[in-house]
C-alpha atoms as a PDB file:
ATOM      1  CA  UNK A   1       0.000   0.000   0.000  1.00  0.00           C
ATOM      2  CA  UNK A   2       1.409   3.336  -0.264  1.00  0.00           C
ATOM      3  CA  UNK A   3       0.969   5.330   2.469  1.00  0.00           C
ATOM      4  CA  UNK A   4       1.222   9.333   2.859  1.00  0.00           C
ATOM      5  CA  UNK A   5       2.072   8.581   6.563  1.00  0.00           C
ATOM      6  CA  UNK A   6       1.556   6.262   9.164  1.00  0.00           C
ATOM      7  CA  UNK A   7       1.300   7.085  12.901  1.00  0.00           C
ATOM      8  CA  UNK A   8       0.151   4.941  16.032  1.00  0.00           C
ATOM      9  CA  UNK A   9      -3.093   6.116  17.839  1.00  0.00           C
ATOM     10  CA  UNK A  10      -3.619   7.294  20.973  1.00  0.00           C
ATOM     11  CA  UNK A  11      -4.276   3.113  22.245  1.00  0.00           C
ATOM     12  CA  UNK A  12      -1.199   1.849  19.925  1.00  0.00           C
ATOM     13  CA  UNK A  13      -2.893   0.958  16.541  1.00  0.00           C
ATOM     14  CA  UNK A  14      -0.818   1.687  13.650  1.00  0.00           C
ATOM     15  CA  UNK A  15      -2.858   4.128  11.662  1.00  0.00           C
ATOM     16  CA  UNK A  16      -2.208   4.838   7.746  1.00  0.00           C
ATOM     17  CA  UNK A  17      -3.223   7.725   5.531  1.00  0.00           C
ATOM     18  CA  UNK A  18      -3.095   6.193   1.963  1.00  0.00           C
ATOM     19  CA  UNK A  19      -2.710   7.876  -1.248  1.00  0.00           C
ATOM     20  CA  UNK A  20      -6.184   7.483  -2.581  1.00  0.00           C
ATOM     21  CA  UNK A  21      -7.481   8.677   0.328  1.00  0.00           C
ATOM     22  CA  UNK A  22      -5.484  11.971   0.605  1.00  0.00           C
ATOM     23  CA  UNK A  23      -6.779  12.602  -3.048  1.00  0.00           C
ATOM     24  CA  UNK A  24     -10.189  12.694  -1.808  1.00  0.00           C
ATOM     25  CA  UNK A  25      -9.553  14.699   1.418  1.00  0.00           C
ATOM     26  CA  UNK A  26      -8.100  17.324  -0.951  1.00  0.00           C
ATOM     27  CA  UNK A  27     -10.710  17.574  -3.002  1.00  0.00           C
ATOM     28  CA  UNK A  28     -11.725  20.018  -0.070  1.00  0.00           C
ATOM     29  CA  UNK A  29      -9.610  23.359  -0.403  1.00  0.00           C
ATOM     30  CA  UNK A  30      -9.621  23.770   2.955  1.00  0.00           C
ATOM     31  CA  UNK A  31      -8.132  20.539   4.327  1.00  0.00           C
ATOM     32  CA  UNK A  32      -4.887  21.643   1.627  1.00  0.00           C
ATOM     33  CA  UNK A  33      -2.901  22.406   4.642  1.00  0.00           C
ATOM     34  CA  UNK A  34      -4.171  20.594   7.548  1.00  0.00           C
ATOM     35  CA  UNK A  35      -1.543  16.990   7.261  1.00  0.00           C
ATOM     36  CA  UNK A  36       0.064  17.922  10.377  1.00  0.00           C
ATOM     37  CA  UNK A  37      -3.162  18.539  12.156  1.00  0.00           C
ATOM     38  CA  UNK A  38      -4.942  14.856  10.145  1.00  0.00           C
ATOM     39  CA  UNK A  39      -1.502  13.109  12.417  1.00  0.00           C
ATOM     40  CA  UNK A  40      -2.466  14.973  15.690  1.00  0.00           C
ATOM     41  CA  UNK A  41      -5.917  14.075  15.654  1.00  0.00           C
ATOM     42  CA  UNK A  42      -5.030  10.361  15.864  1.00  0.00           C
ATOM     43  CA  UNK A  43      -1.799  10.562  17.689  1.00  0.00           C
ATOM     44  CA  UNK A  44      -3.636  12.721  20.389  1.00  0.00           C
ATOM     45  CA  UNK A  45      -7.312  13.526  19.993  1.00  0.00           C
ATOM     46  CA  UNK A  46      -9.434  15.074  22.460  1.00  0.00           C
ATOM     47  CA  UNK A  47     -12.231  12.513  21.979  1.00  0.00           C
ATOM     48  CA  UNK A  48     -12.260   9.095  20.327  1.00  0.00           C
ATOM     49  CA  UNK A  49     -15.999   7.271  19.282  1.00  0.00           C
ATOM     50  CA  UNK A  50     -16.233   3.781  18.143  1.00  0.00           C
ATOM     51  CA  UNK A  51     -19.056   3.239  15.094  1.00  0.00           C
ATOM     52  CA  UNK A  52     -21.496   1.187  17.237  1.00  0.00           C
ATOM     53  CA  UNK A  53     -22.541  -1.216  14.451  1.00  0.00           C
ATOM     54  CA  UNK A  54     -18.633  -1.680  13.505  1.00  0.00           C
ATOM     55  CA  UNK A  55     -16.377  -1.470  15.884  1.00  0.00           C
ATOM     56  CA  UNK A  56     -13.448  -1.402  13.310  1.00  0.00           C
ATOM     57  CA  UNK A  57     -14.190   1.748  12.124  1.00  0.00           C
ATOM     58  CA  UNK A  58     -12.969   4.625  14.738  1.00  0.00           C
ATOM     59  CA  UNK A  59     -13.759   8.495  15.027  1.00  0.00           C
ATOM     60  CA  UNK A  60     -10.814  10.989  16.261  1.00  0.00           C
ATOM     61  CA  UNK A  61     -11.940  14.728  16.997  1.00  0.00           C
ATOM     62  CA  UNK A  62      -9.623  17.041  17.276  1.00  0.00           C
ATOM     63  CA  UNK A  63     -10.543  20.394  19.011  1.00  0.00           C
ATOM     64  CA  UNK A  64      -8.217  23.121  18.138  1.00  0.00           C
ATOM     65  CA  UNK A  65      -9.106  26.059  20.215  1.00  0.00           C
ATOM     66  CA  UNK A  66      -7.383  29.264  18.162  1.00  0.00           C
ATOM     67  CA  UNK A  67      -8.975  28.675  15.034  1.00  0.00           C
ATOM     68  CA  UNK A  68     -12.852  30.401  13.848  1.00  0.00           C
ATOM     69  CA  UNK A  69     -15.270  29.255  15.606  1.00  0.00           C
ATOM     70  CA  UNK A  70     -16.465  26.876  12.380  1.00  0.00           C
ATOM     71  CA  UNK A  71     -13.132  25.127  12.113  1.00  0.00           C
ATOM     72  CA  UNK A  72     -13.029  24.366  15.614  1.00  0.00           C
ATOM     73  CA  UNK A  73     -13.175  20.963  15.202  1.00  0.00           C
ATOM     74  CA  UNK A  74     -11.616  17.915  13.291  1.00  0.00           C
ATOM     75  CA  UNK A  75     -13.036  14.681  12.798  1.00  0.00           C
ATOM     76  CA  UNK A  76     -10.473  11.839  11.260  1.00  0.00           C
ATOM     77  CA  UNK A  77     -12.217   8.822  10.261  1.00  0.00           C
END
């Protein structure tokens, strides 16, 4: 697979960002310049929710206080 990155989680799971994802995420200008921040949500979120009908499939938000009000908040699925 390649990978833009891979980091561990917050509990130890090896996390990877592949290619073909990161093509979609940037199909949203805004998330051009928000890697770094896509790492620190799953190295060290401020909340992490488990899907309840899969419990494979993991939620990290990410609140990051100085930014507006409507980017307050990032979710890394």
């Amino acid at each position: 697979m390649d990978a833009v990155f891979g980091v561990k989680d917050k509990e130890g799971k090896l996390i990877h960002l592949s290619k073909e994802r990161y093509k979609h995420i940037l199909r949203h200008p805004h998330m051009h310049e928000q890697l770094e921040n896509i790492k620190s949500a799953i190295q060290n979120p401020t909340t992490i929710r488990y899907y309840e009908e899969d419990e494979k499939v993991i939620y990290y938000y990410k609140e990051f206080k100085n930014n507006e009000p409507e980017e307050r908040y990032l979710l890394v699925q």
